[in-house]
PDB file of N, CA and C in Angstrom:
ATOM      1  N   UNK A   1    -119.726 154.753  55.770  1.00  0.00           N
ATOM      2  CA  UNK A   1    -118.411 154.317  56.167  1.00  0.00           C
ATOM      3  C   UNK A   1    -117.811 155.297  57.182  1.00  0.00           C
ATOM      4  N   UNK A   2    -117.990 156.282  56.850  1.00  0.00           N
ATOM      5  CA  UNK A   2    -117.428 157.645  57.947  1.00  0.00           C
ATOM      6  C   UNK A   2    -118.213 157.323  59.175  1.00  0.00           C
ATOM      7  N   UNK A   3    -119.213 156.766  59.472  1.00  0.00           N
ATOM      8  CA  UNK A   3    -119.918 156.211  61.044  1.00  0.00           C
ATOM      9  C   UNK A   3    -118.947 155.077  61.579  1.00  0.00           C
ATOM     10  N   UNK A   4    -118.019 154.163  60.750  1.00  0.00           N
ATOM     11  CA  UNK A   4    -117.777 153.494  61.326  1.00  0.00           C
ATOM     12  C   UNK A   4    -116.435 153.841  61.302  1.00  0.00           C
ATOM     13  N   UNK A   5    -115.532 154.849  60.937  1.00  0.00           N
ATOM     14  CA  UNK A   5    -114.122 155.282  61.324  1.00  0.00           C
ATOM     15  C   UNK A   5    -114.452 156.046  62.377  1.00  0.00           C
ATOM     16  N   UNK A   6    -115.656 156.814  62.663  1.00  0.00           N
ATOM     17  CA  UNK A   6    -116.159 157.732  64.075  1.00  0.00           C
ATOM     18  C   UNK A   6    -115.596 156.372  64.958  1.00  0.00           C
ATOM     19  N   UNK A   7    -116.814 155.065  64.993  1.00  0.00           N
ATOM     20  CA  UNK A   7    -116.857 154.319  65.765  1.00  0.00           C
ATOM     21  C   UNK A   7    -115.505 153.878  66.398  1.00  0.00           C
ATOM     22  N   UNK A   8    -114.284 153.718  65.520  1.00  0.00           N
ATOM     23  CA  UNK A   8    -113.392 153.201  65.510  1.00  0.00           C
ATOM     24  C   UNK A   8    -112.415 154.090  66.187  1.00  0.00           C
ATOM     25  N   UNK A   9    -112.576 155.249  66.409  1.00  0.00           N
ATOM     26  CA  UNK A   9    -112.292 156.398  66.727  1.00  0.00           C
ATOM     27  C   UNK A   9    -112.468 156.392  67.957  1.00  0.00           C
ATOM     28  N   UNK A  10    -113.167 156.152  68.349  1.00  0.00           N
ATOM     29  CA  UNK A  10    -114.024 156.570  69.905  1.00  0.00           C
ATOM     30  C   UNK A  10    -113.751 155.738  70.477  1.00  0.00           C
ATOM     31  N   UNK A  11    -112.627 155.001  70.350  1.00  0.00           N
ATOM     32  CA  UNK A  11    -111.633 153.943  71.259  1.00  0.00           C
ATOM     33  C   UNK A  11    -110.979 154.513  72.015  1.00  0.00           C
ATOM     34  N   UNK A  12    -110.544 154.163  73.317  1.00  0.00           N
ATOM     35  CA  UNK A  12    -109.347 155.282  74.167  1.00  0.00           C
ATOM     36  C   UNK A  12    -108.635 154.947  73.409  1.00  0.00           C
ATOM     37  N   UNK A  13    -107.707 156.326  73.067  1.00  0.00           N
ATOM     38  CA  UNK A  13    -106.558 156.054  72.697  1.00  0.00           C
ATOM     39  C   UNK A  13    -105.756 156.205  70.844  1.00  0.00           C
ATOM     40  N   UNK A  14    -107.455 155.998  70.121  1.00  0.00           N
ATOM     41  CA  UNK A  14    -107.525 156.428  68.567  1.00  0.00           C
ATOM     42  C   UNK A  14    -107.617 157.682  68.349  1.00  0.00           C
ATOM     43  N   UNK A  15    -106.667 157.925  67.441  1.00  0.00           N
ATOM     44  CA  UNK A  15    -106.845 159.713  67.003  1.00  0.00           C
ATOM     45  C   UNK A  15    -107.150 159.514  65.639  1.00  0.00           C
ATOM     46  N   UNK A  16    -107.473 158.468  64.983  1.00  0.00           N
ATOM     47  CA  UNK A  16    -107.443 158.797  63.115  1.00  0.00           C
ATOM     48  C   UNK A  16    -107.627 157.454  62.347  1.00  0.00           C
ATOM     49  N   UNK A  17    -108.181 157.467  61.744  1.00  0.00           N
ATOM     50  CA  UNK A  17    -108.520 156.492  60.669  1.00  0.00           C
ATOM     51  C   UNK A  17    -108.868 156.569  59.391  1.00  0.00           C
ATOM     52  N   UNK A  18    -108.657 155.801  58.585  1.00  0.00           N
ATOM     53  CA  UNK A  18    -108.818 156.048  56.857  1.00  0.00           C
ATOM     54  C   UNK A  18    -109.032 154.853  56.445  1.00  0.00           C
ATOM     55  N   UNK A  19    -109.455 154.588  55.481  1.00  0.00           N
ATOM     56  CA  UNK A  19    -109.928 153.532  53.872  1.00  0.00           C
ATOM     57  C   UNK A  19    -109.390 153.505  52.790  1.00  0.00           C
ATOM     58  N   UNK A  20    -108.136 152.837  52.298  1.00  0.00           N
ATOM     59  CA  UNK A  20    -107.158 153.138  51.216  1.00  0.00           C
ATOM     60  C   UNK A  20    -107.415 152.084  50.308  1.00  0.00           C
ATOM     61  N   UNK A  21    -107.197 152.646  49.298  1.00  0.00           N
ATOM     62  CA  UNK A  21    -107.356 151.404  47.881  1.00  0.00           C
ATOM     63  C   UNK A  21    -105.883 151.074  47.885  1.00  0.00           C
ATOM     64  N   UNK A  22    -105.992 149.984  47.561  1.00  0.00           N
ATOM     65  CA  UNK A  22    -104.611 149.426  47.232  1.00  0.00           C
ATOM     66  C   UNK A  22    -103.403 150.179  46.505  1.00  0.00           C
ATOM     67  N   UNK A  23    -103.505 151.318  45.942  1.00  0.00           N
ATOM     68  CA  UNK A  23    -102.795 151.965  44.975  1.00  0.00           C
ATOM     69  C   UNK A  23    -102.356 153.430  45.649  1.00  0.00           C
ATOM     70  N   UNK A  24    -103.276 153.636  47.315  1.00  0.00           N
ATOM     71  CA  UNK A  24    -102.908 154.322  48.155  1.00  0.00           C
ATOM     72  C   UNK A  24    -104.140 155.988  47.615  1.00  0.00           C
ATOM     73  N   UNK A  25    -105.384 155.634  47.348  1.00  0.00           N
ATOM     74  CA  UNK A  25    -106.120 156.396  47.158  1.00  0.00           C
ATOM     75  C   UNK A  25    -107.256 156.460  48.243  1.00  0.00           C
ATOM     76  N   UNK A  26    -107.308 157.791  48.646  1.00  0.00           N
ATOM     77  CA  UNK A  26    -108.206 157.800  50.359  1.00  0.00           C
ATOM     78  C   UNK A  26    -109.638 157.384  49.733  1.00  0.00           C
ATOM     79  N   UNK A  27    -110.182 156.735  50.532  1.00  0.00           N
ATOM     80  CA  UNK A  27    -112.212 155.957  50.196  1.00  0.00           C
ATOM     81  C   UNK A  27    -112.518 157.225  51.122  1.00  0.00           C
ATOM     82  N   UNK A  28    -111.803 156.822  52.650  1.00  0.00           N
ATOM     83  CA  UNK A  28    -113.172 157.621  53.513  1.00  0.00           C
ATOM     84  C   UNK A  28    -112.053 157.763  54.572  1.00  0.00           C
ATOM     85  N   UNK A  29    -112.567 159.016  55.681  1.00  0.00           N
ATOM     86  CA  UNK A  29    -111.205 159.136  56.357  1.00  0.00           C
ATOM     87  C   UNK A  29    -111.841 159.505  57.684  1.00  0.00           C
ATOM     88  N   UNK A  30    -111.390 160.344  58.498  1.00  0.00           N
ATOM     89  CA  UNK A  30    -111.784 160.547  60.092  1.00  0.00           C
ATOM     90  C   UNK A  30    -110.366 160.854  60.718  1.00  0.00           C
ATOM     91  N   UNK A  31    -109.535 161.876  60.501  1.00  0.00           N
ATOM     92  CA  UNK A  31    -108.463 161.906  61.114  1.00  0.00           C
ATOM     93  C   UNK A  31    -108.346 163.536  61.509  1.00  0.00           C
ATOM     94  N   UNK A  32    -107.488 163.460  62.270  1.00  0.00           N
ATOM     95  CA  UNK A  32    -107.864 164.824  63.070  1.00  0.00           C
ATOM     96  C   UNK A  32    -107.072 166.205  62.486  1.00  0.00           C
ATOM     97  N   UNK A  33    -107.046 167.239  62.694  1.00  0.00           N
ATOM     98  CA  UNK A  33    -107.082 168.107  61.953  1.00  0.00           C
ATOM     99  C   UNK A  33    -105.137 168.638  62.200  1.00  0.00           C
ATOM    100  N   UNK A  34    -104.556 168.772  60.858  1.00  0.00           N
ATOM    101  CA  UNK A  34    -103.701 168.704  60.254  1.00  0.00           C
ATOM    102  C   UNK A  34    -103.015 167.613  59.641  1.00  0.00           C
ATOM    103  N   UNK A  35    -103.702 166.847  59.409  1.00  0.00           N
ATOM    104  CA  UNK A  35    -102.956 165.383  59.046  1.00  0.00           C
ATOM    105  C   UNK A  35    -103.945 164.985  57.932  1.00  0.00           C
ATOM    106  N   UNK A  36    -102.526 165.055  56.858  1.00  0.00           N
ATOM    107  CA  UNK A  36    -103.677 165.164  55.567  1.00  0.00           C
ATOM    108  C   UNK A  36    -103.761 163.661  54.773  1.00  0.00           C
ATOM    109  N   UNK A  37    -105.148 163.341  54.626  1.00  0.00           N
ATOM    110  CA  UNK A  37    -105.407 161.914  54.023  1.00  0.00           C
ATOM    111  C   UNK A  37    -104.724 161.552  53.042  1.00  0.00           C
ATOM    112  N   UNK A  38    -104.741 162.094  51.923  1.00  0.00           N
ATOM    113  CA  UNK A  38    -103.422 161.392  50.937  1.00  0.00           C
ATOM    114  C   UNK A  38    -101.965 161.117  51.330  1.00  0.00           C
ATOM    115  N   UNK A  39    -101.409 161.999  51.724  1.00  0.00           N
ATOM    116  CA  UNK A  39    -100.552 161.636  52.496  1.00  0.00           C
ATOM    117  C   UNK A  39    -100.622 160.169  53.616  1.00  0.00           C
ATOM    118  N   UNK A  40    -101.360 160.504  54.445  1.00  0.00           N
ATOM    119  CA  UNK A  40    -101.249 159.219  54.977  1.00  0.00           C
ATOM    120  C   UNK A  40    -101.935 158.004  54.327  1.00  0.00           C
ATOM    121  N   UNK A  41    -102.431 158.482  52.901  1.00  0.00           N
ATOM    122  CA  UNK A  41    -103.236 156.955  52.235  1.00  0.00           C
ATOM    123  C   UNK A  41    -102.452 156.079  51.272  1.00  0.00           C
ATOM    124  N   UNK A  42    -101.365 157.471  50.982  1.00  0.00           N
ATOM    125  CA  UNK A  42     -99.976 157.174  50.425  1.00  0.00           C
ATOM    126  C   UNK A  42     -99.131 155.687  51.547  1.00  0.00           C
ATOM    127  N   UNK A  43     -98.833 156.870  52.806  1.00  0.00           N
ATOM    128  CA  UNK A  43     -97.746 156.201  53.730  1.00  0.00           C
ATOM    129  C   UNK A  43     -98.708 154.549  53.573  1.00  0.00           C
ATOM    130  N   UNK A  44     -99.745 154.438  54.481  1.00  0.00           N
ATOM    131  CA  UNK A  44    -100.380 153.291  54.414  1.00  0.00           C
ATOM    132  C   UNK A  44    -100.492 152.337  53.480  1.00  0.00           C
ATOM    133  N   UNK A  45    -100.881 152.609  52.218  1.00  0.00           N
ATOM    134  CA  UNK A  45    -100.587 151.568  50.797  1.00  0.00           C
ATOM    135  C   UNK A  45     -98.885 151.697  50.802  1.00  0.00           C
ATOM    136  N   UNK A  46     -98.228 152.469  50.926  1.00  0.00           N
ATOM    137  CA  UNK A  46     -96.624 151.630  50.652  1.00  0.00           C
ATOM    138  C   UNK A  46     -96.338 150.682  51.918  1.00  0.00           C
ATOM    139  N   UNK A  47     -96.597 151.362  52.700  1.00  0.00           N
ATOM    140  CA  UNK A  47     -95.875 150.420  54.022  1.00  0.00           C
ATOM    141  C   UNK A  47     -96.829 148.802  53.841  1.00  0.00           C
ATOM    142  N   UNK A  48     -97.911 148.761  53.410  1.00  0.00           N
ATOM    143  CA  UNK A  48     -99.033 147.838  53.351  1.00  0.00           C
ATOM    144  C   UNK A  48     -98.373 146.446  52.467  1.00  0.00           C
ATOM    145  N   UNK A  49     -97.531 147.246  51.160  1.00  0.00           N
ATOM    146  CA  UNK A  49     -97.389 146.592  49.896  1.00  0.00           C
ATOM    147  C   UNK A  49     -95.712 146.004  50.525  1.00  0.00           C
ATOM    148  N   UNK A  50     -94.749 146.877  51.177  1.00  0.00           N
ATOM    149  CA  UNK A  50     -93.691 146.644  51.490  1.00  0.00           C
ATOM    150  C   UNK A  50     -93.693 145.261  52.750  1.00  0.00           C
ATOM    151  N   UNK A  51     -94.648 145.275  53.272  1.00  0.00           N
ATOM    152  CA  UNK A  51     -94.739 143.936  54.424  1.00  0.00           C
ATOM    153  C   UNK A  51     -95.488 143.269  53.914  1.00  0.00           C
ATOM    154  N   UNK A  52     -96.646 143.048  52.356  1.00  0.00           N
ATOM    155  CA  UNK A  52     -97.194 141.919  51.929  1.00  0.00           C
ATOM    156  C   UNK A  52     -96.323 141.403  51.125  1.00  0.00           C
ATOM    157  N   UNK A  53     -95.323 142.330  50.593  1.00  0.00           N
ATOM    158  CA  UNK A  53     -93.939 141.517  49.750  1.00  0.00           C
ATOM    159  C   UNK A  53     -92.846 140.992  50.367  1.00  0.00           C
ATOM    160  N   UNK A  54     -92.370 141.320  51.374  1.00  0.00           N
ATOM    161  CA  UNK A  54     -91.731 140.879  52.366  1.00  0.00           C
ATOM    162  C   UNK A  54     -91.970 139.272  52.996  1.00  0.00           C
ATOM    163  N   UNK A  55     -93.363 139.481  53.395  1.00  0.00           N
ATOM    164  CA  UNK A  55     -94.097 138.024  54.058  1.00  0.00           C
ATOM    165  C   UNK A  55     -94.166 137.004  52.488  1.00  0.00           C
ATOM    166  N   UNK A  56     -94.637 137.796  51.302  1.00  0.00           N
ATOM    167  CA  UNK A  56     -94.453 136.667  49.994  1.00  0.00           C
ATOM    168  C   UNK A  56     -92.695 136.093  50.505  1.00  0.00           C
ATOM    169  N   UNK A  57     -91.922 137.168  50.195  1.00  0.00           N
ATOM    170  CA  UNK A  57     -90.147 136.536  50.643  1.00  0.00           C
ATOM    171  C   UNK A  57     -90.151 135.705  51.581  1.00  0.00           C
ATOM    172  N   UNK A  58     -90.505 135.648  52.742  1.00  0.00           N
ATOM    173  CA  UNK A  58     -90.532 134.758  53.595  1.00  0.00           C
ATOM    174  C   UNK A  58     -91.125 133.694  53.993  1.00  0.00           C
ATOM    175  N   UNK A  59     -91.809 133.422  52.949  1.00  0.00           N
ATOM    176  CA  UNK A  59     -92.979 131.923  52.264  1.00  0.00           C
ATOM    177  C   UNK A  59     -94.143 132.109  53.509  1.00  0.00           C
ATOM    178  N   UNK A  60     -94.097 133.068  53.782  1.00  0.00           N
ATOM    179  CA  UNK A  60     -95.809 133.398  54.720  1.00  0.00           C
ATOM    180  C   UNK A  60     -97.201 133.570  53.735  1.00  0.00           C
ATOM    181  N   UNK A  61     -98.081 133.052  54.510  1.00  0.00           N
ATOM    182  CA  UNK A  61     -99.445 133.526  54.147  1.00  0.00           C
ATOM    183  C   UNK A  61     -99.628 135.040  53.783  1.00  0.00           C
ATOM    184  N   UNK A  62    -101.126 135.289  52.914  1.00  0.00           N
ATOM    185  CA  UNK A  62    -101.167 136.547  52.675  1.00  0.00           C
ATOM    186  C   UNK A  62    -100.922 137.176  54.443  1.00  0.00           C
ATOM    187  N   UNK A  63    -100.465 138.760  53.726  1.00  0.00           N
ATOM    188  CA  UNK A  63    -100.688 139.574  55.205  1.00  0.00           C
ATOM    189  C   UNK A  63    -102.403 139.807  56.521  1.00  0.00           C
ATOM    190  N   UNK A  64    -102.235 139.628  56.814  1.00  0.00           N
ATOM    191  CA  UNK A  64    -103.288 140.171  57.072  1.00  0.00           C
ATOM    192  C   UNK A  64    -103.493 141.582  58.227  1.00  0.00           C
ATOM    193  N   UNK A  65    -102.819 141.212  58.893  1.00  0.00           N
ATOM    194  CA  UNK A  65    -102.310 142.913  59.681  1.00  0.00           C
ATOM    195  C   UNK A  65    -100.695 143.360  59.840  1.00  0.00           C
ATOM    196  N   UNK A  66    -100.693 144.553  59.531  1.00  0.00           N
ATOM    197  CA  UNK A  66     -99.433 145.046  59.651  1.00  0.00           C
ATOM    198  C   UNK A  66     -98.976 146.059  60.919  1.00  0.00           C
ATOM    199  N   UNK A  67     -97.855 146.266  61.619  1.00  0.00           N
ATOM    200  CA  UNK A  67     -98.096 147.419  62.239  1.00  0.00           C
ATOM    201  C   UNK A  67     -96.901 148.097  62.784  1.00  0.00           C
ATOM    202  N   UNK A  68     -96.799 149.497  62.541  1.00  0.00           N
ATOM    203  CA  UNK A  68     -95.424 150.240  62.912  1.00  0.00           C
ATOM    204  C   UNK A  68     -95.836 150.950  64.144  1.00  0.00           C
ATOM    205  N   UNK A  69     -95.013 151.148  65.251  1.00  0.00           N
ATOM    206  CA  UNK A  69     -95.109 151.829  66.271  1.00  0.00           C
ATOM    207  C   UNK A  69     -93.640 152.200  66.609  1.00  0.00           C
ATOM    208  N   UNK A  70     -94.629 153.699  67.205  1.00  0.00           N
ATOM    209  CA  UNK A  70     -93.278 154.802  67.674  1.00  0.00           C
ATOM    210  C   UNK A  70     -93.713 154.999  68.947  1.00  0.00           C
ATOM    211  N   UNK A  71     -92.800 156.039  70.118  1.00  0.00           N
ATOM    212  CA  UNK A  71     -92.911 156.393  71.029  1.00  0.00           C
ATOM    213  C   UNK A  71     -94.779 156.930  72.009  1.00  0.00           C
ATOM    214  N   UNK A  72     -95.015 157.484  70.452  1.00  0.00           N
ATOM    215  CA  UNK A  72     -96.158 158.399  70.324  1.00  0.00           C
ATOM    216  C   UNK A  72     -97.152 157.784  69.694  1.00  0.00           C
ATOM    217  N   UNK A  73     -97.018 156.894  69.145  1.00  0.00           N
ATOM    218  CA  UNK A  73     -98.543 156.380  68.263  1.00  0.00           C
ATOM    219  C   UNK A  73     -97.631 154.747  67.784  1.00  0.00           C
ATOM    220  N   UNK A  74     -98.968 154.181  67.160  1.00  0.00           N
ATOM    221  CA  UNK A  74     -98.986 152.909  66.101  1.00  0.00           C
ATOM    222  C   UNK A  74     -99.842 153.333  65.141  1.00  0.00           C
ATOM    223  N   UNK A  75     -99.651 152.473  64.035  1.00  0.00           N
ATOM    224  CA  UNK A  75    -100.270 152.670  62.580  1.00  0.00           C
ATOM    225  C   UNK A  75    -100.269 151.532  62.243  1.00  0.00           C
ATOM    226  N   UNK A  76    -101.773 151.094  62.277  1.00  0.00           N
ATOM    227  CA  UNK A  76    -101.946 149.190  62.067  1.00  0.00           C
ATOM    228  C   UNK A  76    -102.478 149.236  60.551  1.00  0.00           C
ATOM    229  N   UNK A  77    -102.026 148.492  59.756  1.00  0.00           N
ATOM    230  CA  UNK A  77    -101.980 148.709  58.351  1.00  0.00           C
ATOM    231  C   UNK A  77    -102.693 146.943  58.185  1.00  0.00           C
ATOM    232  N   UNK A  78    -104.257 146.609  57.439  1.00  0.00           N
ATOM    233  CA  UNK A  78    -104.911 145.527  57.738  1.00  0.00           C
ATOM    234  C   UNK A  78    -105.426 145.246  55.721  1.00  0.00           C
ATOM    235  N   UNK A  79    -104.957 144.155  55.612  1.00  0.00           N
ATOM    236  CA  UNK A  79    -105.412 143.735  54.202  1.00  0.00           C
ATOM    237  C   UNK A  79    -106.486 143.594  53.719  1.00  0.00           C
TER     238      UNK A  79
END
């Protein structure tokens, strides 16, 4: 799995990737150095659970991609 967060990585423009269980526990990670995986396996399963409950509120289909963007980055959050 770590070959294919490299892969995913080696996009212009990707700095980091991870594998979260639903409950926000890191599988497998690839992110660059100071940026610590639980932490972001945390951020990712809440923000994940907060827009698949949201879209339930709004009589949508399951989620299937999510995504927050700032000045400096996006964080695509995928079911």
């Amino acid at each position: 799995m770590r070959e294919v967060l490299q892969r995913i990585n080696s996009i212009n423009g990707m700095k980091g990737s991870l594998v979260v269980t639903p409950d926000g526990l890191p599988i497998a990670s690839d992110l660059p150095p100071g940026l610590d995986a639980e932490t972001a396996a945390g951020l990712g399963a809440c923000m994940g659970k907060m827009i698949a409950d949201w879209a339930g509120e709004m009589d949508m289909s399951n989620m299937a991609l999510g995504m927050m963007e700032t000045k400096e980055a996006r964080l695509f959050i995928s079911a």
